[in-house]
PDB file of N, CA and C in Angstrom:
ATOM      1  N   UNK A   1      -6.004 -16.408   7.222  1.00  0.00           N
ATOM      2  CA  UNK A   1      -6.534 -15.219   6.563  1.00  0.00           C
ATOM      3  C   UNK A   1      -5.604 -14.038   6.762  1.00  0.00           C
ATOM      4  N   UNK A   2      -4.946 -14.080   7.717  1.00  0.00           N
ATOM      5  CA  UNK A   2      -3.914 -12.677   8.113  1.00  0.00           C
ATOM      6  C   UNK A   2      -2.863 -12.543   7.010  1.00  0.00           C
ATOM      7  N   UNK A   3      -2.275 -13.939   6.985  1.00  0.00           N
ATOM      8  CA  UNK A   3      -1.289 -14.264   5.681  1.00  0.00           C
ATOM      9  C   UNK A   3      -1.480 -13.125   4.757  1.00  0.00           C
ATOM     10  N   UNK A   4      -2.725 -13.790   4.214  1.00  0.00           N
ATOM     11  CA  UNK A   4      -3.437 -13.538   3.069  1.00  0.00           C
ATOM     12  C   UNK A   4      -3.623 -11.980   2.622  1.00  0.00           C
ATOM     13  N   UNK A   5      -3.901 -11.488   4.070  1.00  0.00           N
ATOM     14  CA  UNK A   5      -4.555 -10.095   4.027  1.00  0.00           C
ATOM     15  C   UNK A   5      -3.198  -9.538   4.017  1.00  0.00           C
ATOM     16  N   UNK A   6      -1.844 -10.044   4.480  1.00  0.00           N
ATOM     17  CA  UNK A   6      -0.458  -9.288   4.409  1.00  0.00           C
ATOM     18  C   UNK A   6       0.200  -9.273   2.990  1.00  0.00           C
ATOM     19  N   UNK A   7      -0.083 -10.065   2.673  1.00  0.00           N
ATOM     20  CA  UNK A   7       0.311 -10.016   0.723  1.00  0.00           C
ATOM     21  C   UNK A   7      -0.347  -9.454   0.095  1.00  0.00           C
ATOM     22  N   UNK A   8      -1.951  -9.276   0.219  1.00  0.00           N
ATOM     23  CA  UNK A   8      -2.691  -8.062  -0.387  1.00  0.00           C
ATOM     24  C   UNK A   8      -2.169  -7.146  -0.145  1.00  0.00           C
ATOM     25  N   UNK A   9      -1.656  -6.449   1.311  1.00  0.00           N
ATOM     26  CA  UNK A   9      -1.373  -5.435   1.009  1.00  0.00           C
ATOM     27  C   UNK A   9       0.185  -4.457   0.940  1.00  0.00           C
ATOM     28  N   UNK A  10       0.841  -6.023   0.773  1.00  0.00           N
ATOM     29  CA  UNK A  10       2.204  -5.736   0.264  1.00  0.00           C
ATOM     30  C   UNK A  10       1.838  -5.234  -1.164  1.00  0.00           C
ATOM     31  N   UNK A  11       1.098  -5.906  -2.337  1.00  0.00           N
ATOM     32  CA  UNK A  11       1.043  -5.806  -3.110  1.00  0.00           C
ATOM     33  C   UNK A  11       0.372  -4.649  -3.749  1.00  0.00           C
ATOM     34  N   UNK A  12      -0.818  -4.087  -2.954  1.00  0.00           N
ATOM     35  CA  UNK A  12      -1.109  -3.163  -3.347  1.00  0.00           C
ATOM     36  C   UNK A  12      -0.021  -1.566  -2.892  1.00  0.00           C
ATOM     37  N   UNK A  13       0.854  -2.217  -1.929  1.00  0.00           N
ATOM     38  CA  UNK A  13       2.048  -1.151  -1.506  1.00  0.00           C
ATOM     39  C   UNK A  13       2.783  -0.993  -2.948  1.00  0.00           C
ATOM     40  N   UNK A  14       3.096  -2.273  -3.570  1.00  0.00           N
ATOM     41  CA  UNK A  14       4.169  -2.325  -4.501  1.00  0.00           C
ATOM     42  C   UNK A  14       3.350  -1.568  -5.836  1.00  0.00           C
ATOM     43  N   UNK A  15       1.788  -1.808  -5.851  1.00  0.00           N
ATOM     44  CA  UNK A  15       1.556  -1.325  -6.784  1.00  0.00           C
ATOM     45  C   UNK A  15       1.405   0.557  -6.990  1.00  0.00           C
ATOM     46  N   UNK A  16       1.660   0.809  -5.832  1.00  0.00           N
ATOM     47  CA  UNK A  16       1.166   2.056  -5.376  1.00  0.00           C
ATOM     48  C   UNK A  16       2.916   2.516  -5.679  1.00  0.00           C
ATOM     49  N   UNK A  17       3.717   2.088  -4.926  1.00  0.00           N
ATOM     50  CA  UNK A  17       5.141   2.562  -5.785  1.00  0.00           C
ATOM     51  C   UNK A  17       5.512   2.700  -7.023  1.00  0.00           C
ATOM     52  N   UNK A  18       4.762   1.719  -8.167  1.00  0.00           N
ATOM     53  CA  UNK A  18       5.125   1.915  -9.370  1.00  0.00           C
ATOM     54  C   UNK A  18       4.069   3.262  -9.853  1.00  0.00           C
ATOM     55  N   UNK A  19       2.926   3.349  -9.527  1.00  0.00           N
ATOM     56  CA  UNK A  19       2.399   4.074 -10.044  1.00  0.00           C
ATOM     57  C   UNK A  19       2.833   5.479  -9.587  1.00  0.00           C
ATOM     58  N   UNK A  20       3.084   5.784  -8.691  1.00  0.00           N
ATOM     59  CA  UNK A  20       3.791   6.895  -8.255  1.00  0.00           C
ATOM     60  C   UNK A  20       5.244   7.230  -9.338  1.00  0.00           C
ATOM     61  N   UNK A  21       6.118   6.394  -9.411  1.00  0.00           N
ATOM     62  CA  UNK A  21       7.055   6.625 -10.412  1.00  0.00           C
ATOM     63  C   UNK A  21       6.875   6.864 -11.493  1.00  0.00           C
ATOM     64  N   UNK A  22       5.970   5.694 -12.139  1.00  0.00           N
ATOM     65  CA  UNK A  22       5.722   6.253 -13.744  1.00  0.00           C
ATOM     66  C   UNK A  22       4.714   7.484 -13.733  1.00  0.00           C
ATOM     67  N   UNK A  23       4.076   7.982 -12.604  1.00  0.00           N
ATOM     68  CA  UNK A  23       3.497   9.065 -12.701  1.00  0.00           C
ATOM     69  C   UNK A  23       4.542  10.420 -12.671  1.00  0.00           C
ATOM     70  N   UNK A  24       5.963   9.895 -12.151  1.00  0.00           N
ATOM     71  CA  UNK A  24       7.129  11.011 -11.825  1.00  0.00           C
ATOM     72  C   UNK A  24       7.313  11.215 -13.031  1.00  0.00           C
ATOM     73  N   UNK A  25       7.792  10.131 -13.985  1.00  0.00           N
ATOM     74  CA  UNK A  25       8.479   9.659 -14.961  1.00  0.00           C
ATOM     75  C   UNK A  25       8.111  10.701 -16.115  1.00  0.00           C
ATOM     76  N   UNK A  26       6.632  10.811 -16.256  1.00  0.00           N
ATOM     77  CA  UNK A  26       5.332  10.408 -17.361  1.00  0.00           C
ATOM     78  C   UNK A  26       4.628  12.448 -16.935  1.00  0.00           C
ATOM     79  N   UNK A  27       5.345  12.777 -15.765  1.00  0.00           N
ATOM     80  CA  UNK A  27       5.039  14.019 -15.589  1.00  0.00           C
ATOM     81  C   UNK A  27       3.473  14.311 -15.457  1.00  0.00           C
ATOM     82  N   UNK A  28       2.738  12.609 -14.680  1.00  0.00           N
ATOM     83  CA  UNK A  28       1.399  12.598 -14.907  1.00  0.00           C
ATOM     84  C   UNK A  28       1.075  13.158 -13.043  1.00  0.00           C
ATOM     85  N   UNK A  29       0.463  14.701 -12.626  1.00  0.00           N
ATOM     86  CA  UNK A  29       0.515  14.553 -11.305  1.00  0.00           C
ATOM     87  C   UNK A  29      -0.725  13.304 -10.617  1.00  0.00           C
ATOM     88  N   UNK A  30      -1.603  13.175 -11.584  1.00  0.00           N
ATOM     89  CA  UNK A  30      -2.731  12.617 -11.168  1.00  0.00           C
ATOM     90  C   UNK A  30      -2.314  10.938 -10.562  1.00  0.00           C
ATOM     91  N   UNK A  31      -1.596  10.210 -11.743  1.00  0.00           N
ATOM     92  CA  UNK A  31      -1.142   8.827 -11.397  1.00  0.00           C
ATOM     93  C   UNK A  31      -0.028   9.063 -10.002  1.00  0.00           C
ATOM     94  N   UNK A  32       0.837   9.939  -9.990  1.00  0.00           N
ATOM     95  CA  UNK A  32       1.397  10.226  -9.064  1.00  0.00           C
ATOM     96  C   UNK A  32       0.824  10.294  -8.127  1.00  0.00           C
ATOM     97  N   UNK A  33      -0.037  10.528  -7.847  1.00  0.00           N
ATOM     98  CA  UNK A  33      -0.754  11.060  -6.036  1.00  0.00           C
ATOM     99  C   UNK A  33      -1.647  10.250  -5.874  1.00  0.00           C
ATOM    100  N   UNK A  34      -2.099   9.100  -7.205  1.00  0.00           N
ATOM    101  CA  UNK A  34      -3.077   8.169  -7.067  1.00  0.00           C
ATOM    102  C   UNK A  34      -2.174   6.937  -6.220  1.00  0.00           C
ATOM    103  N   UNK A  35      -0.627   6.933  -6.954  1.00  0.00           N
ATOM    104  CA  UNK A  35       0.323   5.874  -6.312  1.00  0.00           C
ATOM    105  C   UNK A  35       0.566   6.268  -4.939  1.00  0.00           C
ATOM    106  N   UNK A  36       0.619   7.710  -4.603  1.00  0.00           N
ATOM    107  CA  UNK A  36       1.102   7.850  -3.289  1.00  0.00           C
ATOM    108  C   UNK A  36      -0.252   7.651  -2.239  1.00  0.00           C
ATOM    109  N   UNK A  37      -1.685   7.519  -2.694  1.00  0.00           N
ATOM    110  CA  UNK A  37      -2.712   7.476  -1.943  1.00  0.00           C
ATOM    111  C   UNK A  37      -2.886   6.073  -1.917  1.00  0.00           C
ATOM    112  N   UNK A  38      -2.792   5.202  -2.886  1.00  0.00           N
ATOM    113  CA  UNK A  38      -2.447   3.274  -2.538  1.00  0.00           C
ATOM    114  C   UNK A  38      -1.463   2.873  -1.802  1.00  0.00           C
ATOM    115  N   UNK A  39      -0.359   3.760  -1.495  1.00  0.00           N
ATOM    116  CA  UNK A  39       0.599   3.844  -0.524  1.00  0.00           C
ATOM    117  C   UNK A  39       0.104   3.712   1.164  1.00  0.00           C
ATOM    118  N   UNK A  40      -0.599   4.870   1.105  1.00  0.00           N
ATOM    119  CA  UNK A  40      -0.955   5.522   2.186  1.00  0.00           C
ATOM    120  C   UNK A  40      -1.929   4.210   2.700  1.00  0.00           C
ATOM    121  N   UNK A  41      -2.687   3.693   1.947  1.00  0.00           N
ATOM    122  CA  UNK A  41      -3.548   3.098   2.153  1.00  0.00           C
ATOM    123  C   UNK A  41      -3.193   1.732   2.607  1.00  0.00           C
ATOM    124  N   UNK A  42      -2.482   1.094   2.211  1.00  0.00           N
ATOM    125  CA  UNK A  42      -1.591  -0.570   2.173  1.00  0.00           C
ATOM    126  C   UNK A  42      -1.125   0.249   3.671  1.00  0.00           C
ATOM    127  N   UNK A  43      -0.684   1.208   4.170  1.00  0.00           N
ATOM    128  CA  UNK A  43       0.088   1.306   5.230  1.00  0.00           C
ATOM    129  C   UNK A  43      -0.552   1.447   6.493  1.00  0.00           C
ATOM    130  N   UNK A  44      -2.046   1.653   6.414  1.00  0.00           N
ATOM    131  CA  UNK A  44      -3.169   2.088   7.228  1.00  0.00           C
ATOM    132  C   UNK A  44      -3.492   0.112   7.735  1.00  0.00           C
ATOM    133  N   UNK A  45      -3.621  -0.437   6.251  1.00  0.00           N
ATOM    134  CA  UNK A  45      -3.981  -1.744   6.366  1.00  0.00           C
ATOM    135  C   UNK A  45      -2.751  -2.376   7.021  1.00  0.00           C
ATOM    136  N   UNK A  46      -1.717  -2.309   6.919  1.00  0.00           N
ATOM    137  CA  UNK A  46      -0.563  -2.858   7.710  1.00  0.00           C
ATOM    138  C   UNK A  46      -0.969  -2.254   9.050  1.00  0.00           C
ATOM    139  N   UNK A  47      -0.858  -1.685   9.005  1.00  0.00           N
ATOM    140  CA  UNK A  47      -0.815  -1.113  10.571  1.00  0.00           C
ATOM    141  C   UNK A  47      -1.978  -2.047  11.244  1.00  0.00           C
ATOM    142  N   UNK A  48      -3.027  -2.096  11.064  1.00  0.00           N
ATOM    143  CA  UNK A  48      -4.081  -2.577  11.250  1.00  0.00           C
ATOM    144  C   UNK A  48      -3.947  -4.057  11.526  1.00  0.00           C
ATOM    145  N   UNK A  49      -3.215  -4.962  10.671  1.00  0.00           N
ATOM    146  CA  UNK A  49      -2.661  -6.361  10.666  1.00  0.00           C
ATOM    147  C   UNK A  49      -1.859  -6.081  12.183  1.00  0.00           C
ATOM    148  N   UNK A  50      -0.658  -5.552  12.266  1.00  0.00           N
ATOM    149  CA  UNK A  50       0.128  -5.380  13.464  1.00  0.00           C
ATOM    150  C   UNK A  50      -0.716  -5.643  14.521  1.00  0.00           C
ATOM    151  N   UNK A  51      -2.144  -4.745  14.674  1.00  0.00           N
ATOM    152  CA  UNK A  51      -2.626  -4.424  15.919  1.00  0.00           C
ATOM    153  C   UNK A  51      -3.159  -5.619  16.277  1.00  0.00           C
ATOM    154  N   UNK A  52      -3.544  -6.391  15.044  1.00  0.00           N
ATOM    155  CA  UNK A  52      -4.602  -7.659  15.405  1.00  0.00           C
ATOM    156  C   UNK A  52      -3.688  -8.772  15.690  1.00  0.00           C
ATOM    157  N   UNK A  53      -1.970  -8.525  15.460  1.00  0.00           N
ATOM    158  CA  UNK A  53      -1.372  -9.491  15.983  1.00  0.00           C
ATOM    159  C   UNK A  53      -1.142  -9.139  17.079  1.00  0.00           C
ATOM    160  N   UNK A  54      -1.244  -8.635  17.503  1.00  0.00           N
ATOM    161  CA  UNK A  54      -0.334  -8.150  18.593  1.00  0.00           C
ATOM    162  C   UNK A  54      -1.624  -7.970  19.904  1.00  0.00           C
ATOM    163  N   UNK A  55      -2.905  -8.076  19.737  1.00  0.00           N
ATOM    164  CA  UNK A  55      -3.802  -8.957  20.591  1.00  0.00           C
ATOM    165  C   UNK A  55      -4.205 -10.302  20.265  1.00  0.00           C
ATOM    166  N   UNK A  56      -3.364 -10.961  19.750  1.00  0.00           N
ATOM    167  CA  UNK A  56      -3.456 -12.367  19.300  1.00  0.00           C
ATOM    168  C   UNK A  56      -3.002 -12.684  20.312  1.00  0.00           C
ATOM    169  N   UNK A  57      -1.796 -12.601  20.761  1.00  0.00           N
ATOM    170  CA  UNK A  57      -0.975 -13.172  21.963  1.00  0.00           C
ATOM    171  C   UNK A  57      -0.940 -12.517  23.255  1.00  0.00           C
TER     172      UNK A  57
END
C-alpha cells in the first residue's frame, strides 16, 4: 500500500506542476495557486510516507 500511496502522490505533484504553468502561461491566477496548493499538498503526503518509513525499521 505505501508503493501505491507514493505514486499517488507523485502524480498528484506532477499534476499540480502542470497546472501551475498553464495557469502562468494562460495568465489564469486562480489555476496557478490551485497547482501550487496540489503541490503543497503531494508534499505534506510525502513527508508523511517518509515518517511511516522510517518507523518501519
Amino acid at each position: 500500500m505505501g508503493l501505491d500511496d507514493k505514486a499517488k502522490n507523485k502524480a498528484q505533484e506532477a499534476g499540480g506542476e502542470v497546472k501551475e504553468h498553464v495557469g502562468k502561461a494562460t495568465d489564469d491566477k486562480d489555476l496557478e495557486n490551485e497547482g501550487r496548493g496540489d503541490k503543497a499538498s503531494a508534499d505534506v503526503k510525502q513527508a508523511g510516507e517518509k515518517i511511516k518509513d522510517a518507523f518501519k525499521r
